[in-house]
Protein backbone atom coordinates (compact mmCIF):
# COMPACT_ATOMS: atom_id res chain seq x y z
CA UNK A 1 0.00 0.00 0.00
CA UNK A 2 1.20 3.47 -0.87
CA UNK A 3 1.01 6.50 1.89
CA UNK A 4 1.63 9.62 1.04
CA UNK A 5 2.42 12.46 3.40
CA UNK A 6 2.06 16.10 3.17
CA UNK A 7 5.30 17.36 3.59
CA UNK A 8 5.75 21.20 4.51
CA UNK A 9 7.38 24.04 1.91
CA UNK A 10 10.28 24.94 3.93
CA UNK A 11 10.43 29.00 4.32
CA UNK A 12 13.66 30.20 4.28
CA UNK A 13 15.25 33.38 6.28
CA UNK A 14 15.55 34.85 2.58
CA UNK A 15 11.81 35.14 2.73
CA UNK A 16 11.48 36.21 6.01
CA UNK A 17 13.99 38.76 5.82
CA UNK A 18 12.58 40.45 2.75
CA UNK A 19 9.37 40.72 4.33
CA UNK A 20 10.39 42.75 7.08
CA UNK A 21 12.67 44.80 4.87
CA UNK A 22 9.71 45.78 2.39
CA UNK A 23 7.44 46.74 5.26
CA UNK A 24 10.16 48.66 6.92
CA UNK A 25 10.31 50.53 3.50
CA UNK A 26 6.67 50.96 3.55
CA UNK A 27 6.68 53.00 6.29
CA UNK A 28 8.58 55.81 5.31
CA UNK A 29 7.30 55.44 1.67
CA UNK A 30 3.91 55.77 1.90
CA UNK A 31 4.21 58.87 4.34
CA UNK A 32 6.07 60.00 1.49
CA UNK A 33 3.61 58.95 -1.03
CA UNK A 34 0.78 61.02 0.50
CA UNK A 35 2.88 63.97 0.92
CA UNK A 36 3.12 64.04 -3.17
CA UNK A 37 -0.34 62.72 -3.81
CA UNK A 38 -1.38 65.90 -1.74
CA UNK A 39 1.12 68.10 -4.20
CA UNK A 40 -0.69 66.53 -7.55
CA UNK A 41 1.75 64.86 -7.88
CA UNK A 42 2.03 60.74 -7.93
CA UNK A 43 5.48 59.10 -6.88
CA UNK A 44 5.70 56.01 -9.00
CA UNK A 45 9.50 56.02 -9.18
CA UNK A 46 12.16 58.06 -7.11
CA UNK A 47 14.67 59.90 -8.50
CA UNK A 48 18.59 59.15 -6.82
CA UNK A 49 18.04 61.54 -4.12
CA UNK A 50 14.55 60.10 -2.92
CA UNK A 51 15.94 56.33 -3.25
CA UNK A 52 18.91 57.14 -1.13
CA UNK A 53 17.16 58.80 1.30
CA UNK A 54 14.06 56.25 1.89
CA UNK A 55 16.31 53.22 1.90
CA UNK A 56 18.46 55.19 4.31
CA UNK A 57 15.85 55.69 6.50
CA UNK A 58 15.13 51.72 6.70
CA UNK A 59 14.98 50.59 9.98
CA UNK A 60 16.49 46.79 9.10
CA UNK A 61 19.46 48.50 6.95
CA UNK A 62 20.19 50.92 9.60
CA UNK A 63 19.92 47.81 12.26
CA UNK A 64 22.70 46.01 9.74
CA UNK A 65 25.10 49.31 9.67
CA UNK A 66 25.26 49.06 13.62
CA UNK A 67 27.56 46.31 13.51
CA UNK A 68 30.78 46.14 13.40
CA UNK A 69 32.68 45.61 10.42
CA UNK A 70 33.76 42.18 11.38
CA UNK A 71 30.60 41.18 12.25
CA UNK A 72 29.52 42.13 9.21
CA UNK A 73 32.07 40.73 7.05
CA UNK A 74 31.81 37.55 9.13
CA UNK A 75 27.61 37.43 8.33
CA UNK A 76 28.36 37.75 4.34
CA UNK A 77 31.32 35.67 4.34
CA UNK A 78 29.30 32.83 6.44
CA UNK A 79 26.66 33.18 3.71
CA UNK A 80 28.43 33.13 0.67
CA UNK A 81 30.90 30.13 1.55
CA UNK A 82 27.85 28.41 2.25
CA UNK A 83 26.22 26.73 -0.67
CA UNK A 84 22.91 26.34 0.68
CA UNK A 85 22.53 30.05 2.53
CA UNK A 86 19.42 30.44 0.73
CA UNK A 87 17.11 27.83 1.39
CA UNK A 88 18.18 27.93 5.38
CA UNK A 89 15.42 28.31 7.37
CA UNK A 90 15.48 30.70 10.59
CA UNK A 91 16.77 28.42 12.99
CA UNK A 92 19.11 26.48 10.64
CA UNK A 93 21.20 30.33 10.26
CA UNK A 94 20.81 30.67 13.86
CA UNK A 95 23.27 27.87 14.65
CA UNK A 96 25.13 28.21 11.07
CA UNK A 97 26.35 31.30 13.30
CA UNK A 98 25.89 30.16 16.80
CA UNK A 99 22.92 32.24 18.32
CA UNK A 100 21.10 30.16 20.54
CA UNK A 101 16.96 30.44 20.89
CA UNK A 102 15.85 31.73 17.53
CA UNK A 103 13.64 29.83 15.31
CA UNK A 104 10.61 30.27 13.41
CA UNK A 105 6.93 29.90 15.01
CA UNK A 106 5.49 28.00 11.78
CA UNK A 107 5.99 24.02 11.57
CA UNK A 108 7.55 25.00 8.33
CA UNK A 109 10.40 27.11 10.25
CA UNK A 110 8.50 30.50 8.70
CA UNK A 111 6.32 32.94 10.64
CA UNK A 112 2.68 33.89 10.86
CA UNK A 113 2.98 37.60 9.98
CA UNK A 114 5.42 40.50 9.71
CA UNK A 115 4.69 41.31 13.66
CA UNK A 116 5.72 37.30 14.48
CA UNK A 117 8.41 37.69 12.11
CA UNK A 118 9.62 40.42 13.73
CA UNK A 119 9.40 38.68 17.39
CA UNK A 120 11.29 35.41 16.13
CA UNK A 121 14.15 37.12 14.55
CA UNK A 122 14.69 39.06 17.19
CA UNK A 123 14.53 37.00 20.11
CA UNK A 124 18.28 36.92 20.92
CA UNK A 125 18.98 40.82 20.92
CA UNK A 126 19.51 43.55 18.59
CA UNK A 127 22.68 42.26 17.83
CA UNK A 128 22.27 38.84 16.98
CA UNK A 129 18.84 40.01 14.72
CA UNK A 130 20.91 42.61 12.92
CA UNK A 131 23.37 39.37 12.10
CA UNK A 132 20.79 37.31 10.91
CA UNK A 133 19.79 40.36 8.34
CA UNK A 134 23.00 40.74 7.35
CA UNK A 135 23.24 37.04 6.53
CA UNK A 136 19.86 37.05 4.99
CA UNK A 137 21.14 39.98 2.79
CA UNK A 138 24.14 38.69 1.25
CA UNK A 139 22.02 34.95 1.05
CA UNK A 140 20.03 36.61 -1.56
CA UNK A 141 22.70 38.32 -3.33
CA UNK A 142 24.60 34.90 -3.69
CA UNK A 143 21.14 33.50 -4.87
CA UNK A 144 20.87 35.86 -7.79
CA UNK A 145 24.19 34.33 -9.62
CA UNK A 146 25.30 30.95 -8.34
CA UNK A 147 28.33 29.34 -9.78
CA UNK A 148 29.34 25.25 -8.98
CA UNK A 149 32.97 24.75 -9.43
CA UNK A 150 32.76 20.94 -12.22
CA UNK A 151 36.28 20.11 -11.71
CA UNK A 152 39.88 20.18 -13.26
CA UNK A 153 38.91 17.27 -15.61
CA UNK A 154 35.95 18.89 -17.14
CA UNK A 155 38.07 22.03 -17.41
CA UNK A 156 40.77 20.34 -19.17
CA UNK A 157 38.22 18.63 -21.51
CA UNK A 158 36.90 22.17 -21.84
CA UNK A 159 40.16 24.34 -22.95
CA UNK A 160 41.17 21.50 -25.20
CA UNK A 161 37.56 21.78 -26.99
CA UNK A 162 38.06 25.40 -27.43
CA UNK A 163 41.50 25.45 -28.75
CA UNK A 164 39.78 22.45 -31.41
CA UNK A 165 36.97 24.68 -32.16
CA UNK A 166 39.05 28.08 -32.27
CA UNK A 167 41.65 26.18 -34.53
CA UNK A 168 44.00 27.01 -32.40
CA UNK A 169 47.39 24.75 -31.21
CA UNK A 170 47.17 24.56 -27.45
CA UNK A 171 50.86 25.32 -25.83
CA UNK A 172 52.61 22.77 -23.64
CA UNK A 173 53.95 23.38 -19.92
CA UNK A 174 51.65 26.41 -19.25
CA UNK A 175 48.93 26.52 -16.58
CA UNK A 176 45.58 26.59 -17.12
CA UNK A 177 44.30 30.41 -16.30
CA UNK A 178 46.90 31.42 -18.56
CA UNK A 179 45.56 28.73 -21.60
CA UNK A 180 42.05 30.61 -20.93
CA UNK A 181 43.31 34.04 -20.75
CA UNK A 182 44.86 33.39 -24.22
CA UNK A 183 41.49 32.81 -25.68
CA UNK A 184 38.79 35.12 -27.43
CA UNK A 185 36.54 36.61 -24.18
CA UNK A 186 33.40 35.80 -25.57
CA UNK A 187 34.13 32.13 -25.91
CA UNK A 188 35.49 32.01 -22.05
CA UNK A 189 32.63 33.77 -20.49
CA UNK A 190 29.04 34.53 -20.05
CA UNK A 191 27.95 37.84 -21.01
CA UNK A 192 24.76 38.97 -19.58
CA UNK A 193 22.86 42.89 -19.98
CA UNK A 194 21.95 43.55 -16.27
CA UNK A 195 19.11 45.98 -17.63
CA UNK A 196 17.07 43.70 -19.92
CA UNK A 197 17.98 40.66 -18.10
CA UNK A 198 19.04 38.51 -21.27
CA UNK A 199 22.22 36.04 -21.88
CA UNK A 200 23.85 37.98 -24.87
CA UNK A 201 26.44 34.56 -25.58
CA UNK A 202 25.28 31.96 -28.45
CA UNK A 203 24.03 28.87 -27.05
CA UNK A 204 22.61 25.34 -27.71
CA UNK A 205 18.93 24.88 -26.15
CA UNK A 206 16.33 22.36 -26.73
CA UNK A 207 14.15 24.49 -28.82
CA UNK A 208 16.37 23.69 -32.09
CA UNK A 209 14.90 20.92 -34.16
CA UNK A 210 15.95 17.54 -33.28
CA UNK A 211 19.49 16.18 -35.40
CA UNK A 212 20.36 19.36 -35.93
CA UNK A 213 24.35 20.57 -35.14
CA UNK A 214 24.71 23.87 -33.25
CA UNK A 215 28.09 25.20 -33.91
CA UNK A 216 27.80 28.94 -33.26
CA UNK A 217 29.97 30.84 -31.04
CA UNK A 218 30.02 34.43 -30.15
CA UNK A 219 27.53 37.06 -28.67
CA UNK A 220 24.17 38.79 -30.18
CA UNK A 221 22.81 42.21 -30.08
CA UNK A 222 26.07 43.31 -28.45
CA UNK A 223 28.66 45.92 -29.69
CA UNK A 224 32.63 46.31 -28.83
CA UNK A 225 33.92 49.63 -26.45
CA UNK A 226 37.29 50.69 -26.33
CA UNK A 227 37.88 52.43 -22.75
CA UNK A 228 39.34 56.10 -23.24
CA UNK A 229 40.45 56.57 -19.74
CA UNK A 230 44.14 57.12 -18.86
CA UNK A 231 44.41 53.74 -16.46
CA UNK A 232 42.55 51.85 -18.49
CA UNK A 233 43.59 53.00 -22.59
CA UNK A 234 42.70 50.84 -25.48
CA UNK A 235 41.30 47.91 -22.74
CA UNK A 236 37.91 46.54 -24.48
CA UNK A 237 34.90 45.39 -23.34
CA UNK A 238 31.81 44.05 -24.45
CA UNK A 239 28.46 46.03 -24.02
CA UNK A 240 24.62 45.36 -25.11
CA UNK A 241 23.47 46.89 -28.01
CA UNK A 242 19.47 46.98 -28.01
CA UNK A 243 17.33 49.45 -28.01
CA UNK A 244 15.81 51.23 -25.40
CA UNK A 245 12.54 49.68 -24.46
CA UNK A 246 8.79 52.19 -23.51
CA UNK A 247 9.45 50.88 -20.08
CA UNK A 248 12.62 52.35 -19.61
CA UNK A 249 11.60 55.50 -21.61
CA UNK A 250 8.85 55.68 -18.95
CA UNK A 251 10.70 55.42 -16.03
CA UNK A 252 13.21 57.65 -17.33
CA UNK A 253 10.85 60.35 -17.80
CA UNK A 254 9.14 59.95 -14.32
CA UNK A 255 12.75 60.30 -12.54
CA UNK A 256 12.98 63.69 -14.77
CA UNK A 257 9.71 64.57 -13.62
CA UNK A 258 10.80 63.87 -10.25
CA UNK A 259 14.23 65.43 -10.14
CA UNK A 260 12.83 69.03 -11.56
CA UNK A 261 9.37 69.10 -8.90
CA UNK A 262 11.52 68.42 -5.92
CA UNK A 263 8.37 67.47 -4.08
CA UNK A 264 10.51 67.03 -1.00
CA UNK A 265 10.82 70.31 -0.42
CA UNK A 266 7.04 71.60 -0.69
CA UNK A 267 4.81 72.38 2.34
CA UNK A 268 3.27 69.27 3.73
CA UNK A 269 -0.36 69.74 3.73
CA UNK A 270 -1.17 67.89 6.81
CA UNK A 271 -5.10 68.07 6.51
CA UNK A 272 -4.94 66.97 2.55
CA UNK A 273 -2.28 63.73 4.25
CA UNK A 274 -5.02 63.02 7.11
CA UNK A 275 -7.79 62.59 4.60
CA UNK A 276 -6.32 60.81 1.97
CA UNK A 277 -5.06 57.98 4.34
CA UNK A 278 -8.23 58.03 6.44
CA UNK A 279 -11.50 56.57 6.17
CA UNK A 280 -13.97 57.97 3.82
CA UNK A 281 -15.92 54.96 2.80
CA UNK A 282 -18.92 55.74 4.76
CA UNK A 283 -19.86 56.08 8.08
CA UNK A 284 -18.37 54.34 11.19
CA UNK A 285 -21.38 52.32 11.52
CA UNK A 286 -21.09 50.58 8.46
CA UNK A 287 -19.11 47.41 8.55
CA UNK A 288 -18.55 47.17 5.02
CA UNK A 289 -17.09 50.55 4.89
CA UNK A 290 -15.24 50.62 7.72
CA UNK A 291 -13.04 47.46 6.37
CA UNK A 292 -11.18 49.43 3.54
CA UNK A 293 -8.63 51.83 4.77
CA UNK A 294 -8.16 54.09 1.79
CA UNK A 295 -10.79 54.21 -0.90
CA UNK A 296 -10.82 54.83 -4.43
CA UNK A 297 -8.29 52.76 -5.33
CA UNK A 298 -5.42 54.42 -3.30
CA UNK A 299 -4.87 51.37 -1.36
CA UNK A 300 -3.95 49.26 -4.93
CA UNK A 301 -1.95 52.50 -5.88
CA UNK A 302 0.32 53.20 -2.62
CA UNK A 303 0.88 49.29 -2.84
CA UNK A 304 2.06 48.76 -6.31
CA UNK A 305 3.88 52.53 -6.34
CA UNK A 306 5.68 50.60 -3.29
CA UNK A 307 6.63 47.52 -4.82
CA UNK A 308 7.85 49.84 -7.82
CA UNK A 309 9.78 52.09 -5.65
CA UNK A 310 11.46 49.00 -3.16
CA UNK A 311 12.75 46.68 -6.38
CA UNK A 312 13.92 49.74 -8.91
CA UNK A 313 17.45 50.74 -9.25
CA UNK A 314 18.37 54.00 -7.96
CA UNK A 315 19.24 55.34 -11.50
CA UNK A 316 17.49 54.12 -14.48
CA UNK A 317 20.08 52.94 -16.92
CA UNK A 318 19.28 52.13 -20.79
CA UNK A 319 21.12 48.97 -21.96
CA UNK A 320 24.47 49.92 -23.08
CA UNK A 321 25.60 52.58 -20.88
CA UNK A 322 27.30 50.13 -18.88
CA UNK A 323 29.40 47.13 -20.13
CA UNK A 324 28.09 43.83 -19.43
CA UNK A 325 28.57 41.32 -16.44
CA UNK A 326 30.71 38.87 -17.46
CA UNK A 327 31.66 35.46 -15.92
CA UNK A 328 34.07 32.99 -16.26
CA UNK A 329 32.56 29.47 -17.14
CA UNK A 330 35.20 27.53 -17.93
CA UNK A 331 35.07 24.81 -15.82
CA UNK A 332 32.02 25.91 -14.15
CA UNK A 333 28.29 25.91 -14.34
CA UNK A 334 26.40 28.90 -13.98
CA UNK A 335 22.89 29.72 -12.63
CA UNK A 336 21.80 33.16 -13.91
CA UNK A 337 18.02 34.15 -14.00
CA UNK A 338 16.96 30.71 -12.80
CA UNK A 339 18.60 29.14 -16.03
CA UNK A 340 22.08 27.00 -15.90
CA UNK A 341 24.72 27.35 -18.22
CA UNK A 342 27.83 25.59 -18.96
CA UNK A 343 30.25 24.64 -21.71
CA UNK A 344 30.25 21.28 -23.83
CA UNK A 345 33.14 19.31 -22.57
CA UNK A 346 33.17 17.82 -26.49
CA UNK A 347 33.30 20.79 -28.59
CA UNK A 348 33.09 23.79 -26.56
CA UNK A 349 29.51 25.04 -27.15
CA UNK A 350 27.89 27.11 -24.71
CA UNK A 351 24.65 25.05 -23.46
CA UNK A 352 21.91 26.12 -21.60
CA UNK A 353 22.04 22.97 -19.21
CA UNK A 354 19.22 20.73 -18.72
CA UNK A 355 18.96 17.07 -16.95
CA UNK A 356 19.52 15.05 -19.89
CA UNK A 357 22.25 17.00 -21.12
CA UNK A 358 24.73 14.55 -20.57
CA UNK A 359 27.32 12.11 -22.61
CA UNK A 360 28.55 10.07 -19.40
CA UNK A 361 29.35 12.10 -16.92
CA UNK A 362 30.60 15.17 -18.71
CA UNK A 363 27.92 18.10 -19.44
CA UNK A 364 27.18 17.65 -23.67
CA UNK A 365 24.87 19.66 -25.66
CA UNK A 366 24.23 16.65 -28.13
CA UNK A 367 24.36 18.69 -30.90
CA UNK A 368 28.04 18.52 -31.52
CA UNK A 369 29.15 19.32 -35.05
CA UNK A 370 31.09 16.00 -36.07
CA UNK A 371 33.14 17.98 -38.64
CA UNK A 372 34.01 19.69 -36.08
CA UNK A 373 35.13 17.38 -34.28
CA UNK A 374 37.26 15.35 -36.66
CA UNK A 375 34.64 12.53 -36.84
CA UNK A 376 32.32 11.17 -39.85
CA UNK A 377 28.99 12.40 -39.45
CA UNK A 378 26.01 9.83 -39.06
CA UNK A 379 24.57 9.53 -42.26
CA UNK A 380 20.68 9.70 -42.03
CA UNK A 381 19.12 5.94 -42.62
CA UNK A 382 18.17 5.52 -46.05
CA UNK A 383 14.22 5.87 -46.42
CA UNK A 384 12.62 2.12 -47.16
CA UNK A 385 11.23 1.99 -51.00
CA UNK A 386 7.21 1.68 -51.74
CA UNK A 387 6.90 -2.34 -52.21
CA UNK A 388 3.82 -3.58 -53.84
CA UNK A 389 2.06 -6.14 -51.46
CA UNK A 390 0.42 -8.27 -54.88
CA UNK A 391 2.86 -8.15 -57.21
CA UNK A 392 6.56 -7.18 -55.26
CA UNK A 393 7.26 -3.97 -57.29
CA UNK A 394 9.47 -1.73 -55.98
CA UNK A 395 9.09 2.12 -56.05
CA UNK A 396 12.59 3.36 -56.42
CA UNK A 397 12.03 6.80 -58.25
CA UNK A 398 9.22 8.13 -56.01
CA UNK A 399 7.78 10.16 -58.78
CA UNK A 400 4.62 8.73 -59.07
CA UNK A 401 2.01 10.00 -56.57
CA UNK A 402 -0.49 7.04 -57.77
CA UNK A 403 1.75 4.47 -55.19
CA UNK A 404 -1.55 3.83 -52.60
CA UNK A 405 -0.59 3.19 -48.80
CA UNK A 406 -3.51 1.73 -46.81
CA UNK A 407 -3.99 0.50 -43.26
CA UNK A 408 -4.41 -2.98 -43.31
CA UNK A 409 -4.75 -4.36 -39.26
CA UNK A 410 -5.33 -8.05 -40.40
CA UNK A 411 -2.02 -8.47 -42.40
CA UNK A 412 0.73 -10.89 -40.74
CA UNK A 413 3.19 -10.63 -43.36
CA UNK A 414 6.79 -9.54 -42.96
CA UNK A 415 7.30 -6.41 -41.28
CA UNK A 416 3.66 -6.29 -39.78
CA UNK A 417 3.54 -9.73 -38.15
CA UNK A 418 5.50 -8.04 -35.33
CA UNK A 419 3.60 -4.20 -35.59
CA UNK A 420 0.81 -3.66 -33.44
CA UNK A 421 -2.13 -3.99 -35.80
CA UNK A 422 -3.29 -0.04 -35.29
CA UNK A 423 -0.06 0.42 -37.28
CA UNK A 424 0.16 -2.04 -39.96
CA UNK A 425 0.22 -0.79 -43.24
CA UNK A 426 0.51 -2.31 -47.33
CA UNK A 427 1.17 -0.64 -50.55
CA UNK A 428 -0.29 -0.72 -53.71
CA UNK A 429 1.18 -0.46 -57.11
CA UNK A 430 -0.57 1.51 -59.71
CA UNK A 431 -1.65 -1.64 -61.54
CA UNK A 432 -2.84 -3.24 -58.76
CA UNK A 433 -4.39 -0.27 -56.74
CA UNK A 434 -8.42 -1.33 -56.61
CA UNK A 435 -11.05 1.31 -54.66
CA UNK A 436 -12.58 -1.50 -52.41
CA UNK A 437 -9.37 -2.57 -50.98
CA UNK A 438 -9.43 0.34 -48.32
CA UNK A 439 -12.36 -1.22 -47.00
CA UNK A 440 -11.38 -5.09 -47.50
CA UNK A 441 -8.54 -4.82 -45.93
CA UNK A 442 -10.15 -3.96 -42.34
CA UNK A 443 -12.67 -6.79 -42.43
CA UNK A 444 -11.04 -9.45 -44.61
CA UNK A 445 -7.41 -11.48 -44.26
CA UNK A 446 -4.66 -10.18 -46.42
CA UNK A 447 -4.62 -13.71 -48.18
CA UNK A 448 -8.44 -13.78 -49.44
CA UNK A 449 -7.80 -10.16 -50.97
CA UNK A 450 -4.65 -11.30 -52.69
CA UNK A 451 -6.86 -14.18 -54.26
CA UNK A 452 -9.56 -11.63 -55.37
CA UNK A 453 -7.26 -9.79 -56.93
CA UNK A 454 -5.38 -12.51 -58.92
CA UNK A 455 -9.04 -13.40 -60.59
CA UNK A 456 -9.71 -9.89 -61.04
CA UNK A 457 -12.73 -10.29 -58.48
CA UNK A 458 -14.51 -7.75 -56.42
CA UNK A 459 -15.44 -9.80 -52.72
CA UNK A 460 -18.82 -9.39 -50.56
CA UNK A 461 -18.30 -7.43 -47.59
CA UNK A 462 -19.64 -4.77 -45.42
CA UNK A 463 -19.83 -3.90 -41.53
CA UNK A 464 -23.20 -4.62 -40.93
CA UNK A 465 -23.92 -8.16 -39.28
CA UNK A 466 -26.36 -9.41 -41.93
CA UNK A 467 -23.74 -8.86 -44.64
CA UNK A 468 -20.65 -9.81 -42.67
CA UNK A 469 -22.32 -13.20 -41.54
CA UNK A 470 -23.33 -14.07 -45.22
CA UNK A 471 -19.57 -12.86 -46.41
CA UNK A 472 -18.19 -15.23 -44.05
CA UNK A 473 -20.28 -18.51 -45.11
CA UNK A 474 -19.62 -17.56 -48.75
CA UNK A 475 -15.96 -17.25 -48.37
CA UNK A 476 -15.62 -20.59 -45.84
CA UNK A 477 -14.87 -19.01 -42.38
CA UNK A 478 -16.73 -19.50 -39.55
CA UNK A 479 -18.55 -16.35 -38.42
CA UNK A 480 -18.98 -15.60 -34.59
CA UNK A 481 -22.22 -16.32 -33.53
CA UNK A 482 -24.69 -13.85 -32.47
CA UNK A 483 -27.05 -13.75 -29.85
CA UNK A 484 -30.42 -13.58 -30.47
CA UNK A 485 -32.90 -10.73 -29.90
CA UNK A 486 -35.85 -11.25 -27.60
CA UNK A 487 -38.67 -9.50 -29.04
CA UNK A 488 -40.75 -7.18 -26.63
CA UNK A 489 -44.43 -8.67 -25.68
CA UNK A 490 -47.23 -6.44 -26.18
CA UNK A 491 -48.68 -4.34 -23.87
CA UNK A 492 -51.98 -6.22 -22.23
CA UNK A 493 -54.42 -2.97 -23.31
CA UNK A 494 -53.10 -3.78 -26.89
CA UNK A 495 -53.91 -7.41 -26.71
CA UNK A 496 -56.92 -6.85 -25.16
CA UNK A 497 -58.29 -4.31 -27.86
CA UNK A 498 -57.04 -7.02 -30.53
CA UNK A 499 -59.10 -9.42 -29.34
CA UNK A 500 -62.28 -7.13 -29.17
């Protein structure tokens, strides 16, 4: 017998953590929010100043600046050595870094609420809570980009693939950074555009069509810069090169719009701030309107100008104005946007890595180009010529369209004795090729077809049971019998009425 249990999400201090820092933002940002709603003016995005400012004022980042610098180097370097830092639950960081009695109230190891949250984390002082945010903090950062170090064999197999593909004569006696550092940039490591969040480098994926080689390497939409500074002259690097998209023109324009208002430094209008966050629903004896905090919408405004405000950059940047990040992934595979990428340990390719991506043990995008390679490409299996199932002629040319292939689930010969019989099929040569053999050949044996057609015969068949039964005796098979119908007595009243 098979039990299944319900087993619990895990919430992880990640979560927790960025629950309390939102609603610490919150409370300085809507204040904030009401004091330009009250100017006519609607803060959807904050210009440098304001984002400074607002996320200086946070009480969980100003908690995290009160420690001292080794505490806080200690908290980030505890989270980013360990592999796992983001999936740890409260109490699991708690003893990661020794603090005794904090743990979450939820079976899960979560909270019930920001206010619970709040009371868990900070159970063993002000100290130990403004550790656990720091961890938290620098959890999520590792999160974002996670590499996994594949090992010096794959990274061997690796350079040696590149120096193949590159055409290039890999040196003897020299160590392996300096074999890597020797090769083209864009073949070494992922470029990615931080502002529209795409991986610029050519890569193998399983959306190609299946067979076909992917030998492509380079990077797309992406243009070359030459630095002009005096430390770093004639260095290059690689930037992205799309357009600018109507969200960024938008949020470009609001921090304008921002930046020249200076809402900040108007006159708060303390009546016009009591009555837009207050209750104007109805009166207080209505329940219905006494539920909703801010009416007319404001409530789903404030909350998604919030969320806009909290996760935006403090500058809007179009893509291009800053070169792109770029990793090393030579003998590594990299998460990035909740995809993993990696090189082919054959020929080099960049692959976005899935689970089947695999030749052994080694990562493989199975599309390696074998003349590439050095090998003989797989030639595709020859396509199996038309045979006619009376006479044995063979369609070689396969110019004639008049060649007729029909199911046949009765036949046993050859190739279909071991096909389901859904699947079995025969073919027809033009000569042979008769109208009533579609039909025949789902009620009648290949063999008593074959005869018909040798004495250029048409036989009796049909699907009804009448027919089928008198097809059978005629052609010497038994037929399956057939129960008989009862027929249905009369009704008394009609009997009755007959006999009057």
């Amino acid at each position: 017998m098979l039990l299944l249990f319900a087993v619990h999400q895990k919430i992880p201090l990640v979560s927790v953590a960025s629950d309390l820092w939102a609603v610490a933002f919150r409370a300085n940002f809507v204040v904030f929010w009401a004091h330009c709603m009250s100017n006519n003016l609607r803060a959807s995005r904050l210009d440098a100043v304001q984002h400074r400012a607002i996320h200086g004022l946070n009480a969980c980042t100003k908690l995290t600046l009160e420690l001292s610098e080794d505490h806080q180097l200690q908290a980030q370097r505890s989270a980013l050595r360990h592999v796992s830092a983001g999936i740890l639950t409260i109490e699991e960081v708690a003893q990661h870094l020794g603090i005794e009695g904090v743990k979450g109230t939820s079976s899960n190891g979560g909270t019930k609420g920001t206010m619970d949250a709040l009371q868990a984390i900070s159970a063993a002082g002000a100290e130990s809570t403004a550790r656990l945010l720091a961890f938290a903090r620098a959890a999520w950062v590792s999160e974002e980009v996670l590499i996994v170090e594949l090992g010096e064999k794959t990274k061997e197999l690796q350079i040696n693939a590149l120096f193949k593909r590159l055409g290039k004569v890999r040196p003897l006696n020299v160590h392996l950074l300096a074999d890597v550092d020797s090769l083209p940039i864009h073949s070494t490591h992922l470029h990615a555009c931080i502002e529209c969040k795409r991986v610029a480098n050519a890569f193998a994926a399983d959306e190609a069509k299946t067979g076909q080689t992917f030998n492509e390497m380079g990077v797309s939409s992406s243009m070359l810069c030459t630095d002009c500074t005096v430390d770093k002259a004639g260095q290059t690097h690689i930037r992205c090169a799309k357009r600018s998209s109507a969200a960024l023109r938008t949020a470009v324009t609001f921090e304008e719009q921002m930046e020249s208002r200076q809402v900040e430094s108007d006159e708060v209008n303390t009546s016009k701030v009591r009555s837009l966050l207050s209750n104007r629903g109805g009166s207080s004896s209505d329940a219905a309107s006494s539920s909703h905090c801010l009416d007319s919408g404001v409530a789903a405004r404030v909350r998604r100008d919030a969320k806009n405000a909290l996760e935006q950059r403090s500058i809007a940047l179009a893509c291009g104005e800053q070169p792109m990040l770029n990793i090393s992934i030579v003998g590594r595979a990299i998460r990035i946007w909740n995809d993993w990428y990696a090189l082919c340990s054959w020929c080099g390719a960049m692959v976005r890595v899935m689970p089947h991506n695999r030749y052994g043990v080694e990562i493989c995008c199975l599309k390696c180009d074998a003349e590439m390679l050095g090998m003989e490409a797989k030639k595709a299996p020859e396509r199996t010529a038309n045979v006619c199932r009376y006479c044995g002629k063979v369609d070689n040319e396969r110019t004639s369209s008049r060649w007729k292939v029909i199911k046949a689930p009765l036949d046993i010969c050859a190739e279909n004795k071991s096909t389901p019989a859904p699947l079995r099929t025969v073919v027809y040569c033009p000569a042979h090729w008769k109208t009533w053999l579609t039909a025949a050949h789902r009620v009648l044996q290949t063999r008593v077809i074959l005869s018909h057609i040798a004495h250029n015969a048409k036989p009796i068949f049909s699907t009804d049971g009448a027919s089928k039964r008198r097809t059978a005796d005629e052609l010497g098979f038994d037929a399956a019998p057939h129960a008989r119908k009862k027929r249905r007595s009369k009704r008394k009243g009609d009997k009755s009425g007959e006999s009057e």
